[in-house]
Protein backbone atom coordinates (compact mmCIF):
# COMPACT_ATOMS: atom_id res chain seq x y z
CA UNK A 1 0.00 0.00 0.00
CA UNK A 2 1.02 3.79 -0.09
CA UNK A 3 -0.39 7.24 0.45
CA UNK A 4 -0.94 8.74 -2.52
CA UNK A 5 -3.10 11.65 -1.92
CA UNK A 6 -4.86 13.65 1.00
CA UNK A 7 -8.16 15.25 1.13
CA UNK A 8 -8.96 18.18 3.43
CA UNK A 9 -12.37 18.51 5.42
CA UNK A 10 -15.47 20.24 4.54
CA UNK A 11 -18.68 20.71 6.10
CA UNK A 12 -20.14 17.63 4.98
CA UNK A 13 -17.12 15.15 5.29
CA UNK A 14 -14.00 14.85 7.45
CA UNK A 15 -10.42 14.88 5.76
CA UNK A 16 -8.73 11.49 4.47
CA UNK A 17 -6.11 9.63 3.59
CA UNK A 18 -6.39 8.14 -0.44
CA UNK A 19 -4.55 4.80 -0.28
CA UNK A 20 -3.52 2.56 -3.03
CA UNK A 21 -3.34 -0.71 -3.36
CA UNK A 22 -3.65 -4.09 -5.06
CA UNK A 23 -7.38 -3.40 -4.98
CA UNK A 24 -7.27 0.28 -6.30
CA UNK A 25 -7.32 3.18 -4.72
CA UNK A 26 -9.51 3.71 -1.19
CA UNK A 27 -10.18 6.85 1.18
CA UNK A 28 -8.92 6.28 4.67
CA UNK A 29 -11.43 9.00 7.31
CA UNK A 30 -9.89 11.22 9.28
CA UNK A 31 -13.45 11.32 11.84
CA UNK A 32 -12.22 12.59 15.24
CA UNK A 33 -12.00 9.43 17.66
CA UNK A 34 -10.66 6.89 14.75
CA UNK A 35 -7.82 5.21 15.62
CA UNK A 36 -4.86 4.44 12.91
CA UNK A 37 -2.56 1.86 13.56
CA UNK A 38 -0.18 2.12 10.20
CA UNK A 39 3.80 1.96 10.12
CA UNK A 40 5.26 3.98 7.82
CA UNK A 41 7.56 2.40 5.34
CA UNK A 42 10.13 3.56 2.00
CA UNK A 43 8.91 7.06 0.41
CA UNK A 44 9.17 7.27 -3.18
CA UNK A 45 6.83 8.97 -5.68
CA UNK A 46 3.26 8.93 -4.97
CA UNK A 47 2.48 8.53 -8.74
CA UNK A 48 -1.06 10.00 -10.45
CA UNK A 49 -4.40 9.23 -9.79
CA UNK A 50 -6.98 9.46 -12.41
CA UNK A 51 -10.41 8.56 -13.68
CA UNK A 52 -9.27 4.84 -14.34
CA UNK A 53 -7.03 4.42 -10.85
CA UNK A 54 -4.13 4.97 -10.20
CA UNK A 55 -0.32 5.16 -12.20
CA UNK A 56 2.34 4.05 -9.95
CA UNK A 57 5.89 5.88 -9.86
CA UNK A 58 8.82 4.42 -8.72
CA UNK A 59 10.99 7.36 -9.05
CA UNK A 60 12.74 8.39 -5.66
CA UNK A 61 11.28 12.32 -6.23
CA UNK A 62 8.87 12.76 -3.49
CA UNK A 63 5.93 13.32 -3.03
CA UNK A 64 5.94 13.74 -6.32
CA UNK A 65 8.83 13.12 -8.94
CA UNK A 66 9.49 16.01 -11.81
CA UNK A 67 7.56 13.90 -13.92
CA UNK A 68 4.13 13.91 -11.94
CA UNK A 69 5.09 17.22 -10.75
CA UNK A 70 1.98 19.59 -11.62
CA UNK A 71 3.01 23.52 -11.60
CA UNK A 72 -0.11 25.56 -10.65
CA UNK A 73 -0.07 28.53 -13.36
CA UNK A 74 -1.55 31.07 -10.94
CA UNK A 75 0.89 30.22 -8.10
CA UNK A 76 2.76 32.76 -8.71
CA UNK A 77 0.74 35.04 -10.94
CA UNK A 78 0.85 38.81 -10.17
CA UNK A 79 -2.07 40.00 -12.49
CA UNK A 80 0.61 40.96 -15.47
CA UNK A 81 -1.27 38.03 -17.48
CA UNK A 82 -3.66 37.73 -19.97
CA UNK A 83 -6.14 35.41 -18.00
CA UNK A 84 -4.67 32.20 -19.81
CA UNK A 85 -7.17 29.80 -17.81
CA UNK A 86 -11.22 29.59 -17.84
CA UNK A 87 -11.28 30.20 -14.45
CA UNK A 88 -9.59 33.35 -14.60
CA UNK A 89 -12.29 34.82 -16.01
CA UNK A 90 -14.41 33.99 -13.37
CA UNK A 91 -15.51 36.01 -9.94
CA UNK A 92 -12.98 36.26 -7.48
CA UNK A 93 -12.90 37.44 -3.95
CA UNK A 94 -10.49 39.17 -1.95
CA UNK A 95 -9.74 37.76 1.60
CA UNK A 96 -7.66 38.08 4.68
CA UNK A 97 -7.49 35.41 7.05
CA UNK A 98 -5.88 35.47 10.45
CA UNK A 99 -3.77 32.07 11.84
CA UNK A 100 -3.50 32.11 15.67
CA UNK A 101 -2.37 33.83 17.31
CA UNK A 102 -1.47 37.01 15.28
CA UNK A 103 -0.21 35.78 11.67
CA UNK A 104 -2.19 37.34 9.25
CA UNK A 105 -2.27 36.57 5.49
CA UNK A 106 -3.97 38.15 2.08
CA UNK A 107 -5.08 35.66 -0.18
CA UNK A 108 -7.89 35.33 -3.51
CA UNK A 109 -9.66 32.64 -4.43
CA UNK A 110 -13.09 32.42 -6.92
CA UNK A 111 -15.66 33.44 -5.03
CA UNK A 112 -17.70 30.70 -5.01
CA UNK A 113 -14.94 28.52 -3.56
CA UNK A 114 -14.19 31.34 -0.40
CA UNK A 115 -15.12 29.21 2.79
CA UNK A 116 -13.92 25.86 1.09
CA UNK A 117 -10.37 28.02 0.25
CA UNK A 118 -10.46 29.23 4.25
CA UNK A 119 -10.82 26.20 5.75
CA UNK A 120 -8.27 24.27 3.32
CA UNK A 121 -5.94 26.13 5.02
CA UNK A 122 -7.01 26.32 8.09
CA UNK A 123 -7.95 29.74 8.57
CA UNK A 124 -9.31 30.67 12.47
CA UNK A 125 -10.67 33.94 10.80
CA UNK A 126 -11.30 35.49 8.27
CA UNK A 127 -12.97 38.53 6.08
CA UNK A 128 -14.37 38.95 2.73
CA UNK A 129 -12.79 42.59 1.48
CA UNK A 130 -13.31 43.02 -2.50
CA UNK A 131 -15.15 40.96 -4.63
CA UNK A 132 -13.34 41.70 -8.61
CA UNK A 133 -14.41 40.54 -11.80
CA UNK A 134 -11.93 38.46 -12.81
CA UNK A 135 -8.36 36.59 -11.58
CA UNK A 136 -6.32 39.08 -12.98
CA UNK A 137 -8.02 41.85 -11.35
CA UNK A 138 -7.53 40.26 -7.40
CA UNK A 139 -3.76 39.05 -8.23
CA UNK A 140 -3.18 42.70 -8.77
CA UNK A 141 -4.95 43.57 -5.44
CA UNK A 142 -3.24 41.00 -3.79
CA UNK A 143 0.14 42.10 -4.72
CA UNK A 144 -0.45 45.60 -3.31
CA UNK A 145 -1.96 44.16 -0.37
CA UNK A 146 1.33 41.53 -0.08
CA UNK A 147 3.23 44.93 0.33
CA UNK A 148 2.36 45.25 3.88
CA UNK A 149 0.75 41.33 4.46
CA UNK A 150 1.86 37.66 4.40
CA UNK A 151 0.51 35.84 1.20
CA UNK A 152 1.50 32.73 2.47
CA UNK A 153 1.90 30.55 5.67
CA UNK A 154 4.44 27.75 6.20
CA UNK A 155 2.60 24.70 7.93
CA UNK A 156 5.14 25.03 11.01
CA UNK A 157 4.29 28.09 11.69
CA UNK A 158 0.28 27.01 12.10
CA UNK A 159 1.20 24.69 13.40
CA UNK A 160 2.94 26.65 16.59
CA UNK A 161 -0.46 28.34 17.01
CA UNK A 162 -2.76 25.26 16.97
CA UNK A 163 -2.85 25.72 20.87
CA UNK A 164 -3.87 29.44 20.81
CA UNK A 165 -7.01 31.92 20.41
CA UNK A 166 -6.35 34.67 17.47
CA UNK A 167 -5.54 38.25 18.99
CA UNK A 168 -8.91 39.71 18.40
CA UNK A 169 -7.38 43.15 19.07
CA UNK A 170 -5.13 42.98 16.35
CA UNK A 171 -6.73 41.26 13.94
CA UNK A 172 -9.94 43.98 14.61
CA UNK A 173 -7.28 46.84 13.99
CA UNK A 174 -6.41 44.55 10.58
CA UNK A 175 -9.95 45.19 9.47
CA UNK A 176 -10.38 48.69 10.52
CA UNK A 177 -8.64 49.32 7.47
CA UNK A 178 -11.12 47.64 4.81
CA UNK A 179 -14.61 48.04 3.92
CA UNK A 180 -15.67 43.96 4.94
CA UNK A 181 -17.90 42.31 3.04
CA UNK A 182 -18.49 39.11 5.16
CA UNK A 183 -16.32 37.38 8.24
CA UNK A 184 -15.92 33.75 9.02
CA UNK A 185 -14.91 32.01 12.97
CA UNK A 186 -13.97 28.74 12.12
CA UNK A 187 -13.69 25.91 14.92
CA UNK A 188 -11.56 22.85 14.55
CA UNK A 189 -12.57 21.30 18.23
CA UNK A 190 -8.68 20.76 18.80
CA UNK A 191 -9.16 21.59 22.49
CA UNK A 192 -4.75 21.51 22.33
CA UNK A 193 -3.98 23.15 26.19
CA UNK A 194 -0.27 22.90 24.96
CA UNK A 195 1.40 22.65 21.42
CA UNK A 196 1.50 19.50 19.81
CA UNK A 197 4.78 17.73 18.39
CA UNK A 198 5.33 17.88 14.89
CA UNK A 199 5.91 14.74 13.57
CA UNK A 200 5.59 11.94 10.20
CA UNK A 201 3.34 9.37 11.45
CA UNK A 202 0.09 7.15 10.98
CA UNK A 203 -0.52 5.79 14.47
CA UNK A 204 -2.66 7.20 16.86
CA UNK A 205 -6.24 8.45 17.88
CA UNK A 206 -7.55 11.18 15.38
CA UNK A 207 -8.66 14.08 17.78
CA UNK A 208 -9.30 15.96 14.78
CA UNK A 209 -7.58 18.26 11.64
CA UNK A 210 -7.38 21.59 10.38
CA UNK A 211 -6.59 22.21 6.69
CA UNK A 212 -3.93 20.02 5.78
CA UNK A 213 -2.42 19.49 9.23
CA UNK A 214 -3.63 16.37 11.20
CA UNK A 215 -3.73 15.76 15.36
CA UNK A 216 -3.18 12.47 16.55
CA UNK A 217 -3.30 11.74 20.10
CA UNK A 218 -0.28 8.75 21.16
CA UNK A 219 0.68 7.87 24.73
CA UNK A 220 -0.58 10.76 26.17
CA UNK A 221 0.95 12.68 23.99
CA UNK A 222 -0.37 15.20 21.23
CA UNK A 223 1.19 15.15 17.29
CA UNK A 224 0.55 17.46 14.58
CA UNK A 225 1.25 15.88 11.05
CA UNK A 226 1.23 17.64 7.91
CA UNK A 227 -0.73 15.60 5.16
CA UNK A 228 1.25 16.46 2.62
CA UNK A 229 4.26 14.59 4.89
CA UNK A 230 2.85 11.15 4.22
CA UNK A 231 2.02 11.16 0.58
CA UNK A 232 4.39 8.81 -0.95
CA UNK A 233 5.30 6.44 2.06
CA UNK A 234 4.65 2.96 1.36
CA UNK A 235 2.08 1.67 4.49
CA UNK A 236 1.95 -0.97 6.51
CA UNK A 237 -1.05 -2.68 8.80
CA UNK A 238 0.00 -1.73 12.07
CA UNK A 239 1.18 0.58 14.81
CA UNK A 240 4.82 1.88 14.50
CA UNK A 241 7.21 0.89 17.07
CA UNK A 242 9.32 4.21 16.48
CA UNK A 243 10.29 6.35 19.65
CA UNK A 244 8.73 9.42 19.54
CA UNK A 245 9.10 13.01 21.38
CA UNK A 246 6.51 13.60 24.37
CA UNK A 247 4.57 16.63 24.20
CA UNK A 248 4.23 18.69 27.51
CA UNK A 249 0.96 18.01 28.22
CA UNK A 250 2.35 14.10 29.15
CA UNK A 251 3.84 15.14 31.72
């Protein structure tokens, strides 16, 4: 078996785990309270998935090898484009969204996709502040924005914040400055007293995720795993043997 792809949560559904294996490909829950019991193995390239299954990749690249290596056009797009993609032509909203306790971050997104966009990251807050016509249009916004904001947030550092409440005073004086369309509170039911450990791992009692980073609960200790960490690892039935740090809140 290996990981070969991750799905955050929505409203409807928790996140998962897509596994592949002799009998195709399967979608391992992430519902708070399941226990996994899986040993990490080898990590190599996680392959493609597709309509009809999917392609395995032995290449060592990973999680993905130059080959299956997909390059987002708009990742880096500024608005100095001619809106080479269908949905660049589409609505788009302007956001800022706050990660605990005071890292705040621009972002855009189409508009239709805003509070699916928020909580694949994990947002704690958030605020609606222009709603543009097209792609091009919010990249531009964004940019100027970017001059004074974050437009990105490394896992590690949400991770450090998973424990904590967002300063409302600060993010309030954030919005001060915009005309807000709409604001979102998201809850991830964490209930983390202390920060967990960041670790690789599959074993342990789901207490719950947010965006792409996953909580397990082992030994009385708490671990935060990024998703994206685990895509490629070959998987074992299981619980690993491996010594791992103790959080505080074991002792």
């Amino acid at each position: 078996m290996q990981i070969v792809g991750y799905e955050t949560a929505t409203d409807a559904d928790p996140a998962g785990l897509l596994v592949a294996g002799a009998d195709g490909v399967r979608r391992v829950d992430l519902d708070p309270g399941r226990e996994l019991r899986y040993t990490l193995g080898e990590r190599h390239c996680a392959g493609a998935l597709s309509d009809d299954g999917h392609v395995a990749c032995a290449n060592e690249g990973a999680p993905y090898c130059p080959e299956h290596t997909s390059t987002w056009p708009c990742a880096r797009c500024t608005g100095n484009c001619d809106r080479p993609l269908e949905s660049c032509r589409e609505e788009h909203a302007v956001y800022l969204a706050a990660f605990a306790p005071d890292v705040f971050k621009v972002g855009v997104t189409r508009s239709w996709r805003l509070e699916t966009r928020l909580r694949e990251q994990g947002a704690d807050r958030a605020a609606h502040v222009r709603t543009v016509a097209d792609g091009r249009r919010a990249r531009q916004i964004e940019g100027e924005l970017a001059r004074d904001l974050t437009d990105r947030v490394r896992v590690r550092t949400k991770v450090e914040g998973l424990h904590r409440a967002v300063d409302a005073d600060a993010w309030e004086r954030l919005l001060d400055d915009f005309d807000v369309l709409g604001t979102f509170d998201f809850d991830y039911d964490l209930d983390l007293r202390d920060r967990p450990v960041f670790e690789t791992l599959a074993t342990g009692t789901v207490r719950g995720t947010k965006g792409r980073v996953l909580v397990l609960d082992r030994d009385g200790s708490a671990y935060a795993v990024d998703l994206r960490d685990l895509v490629g690892h070959e998987l074992r039935e299981g619980a690993t043997d491996r010594s791992l740090q103790s959080s505080l809140g074991a002792f």
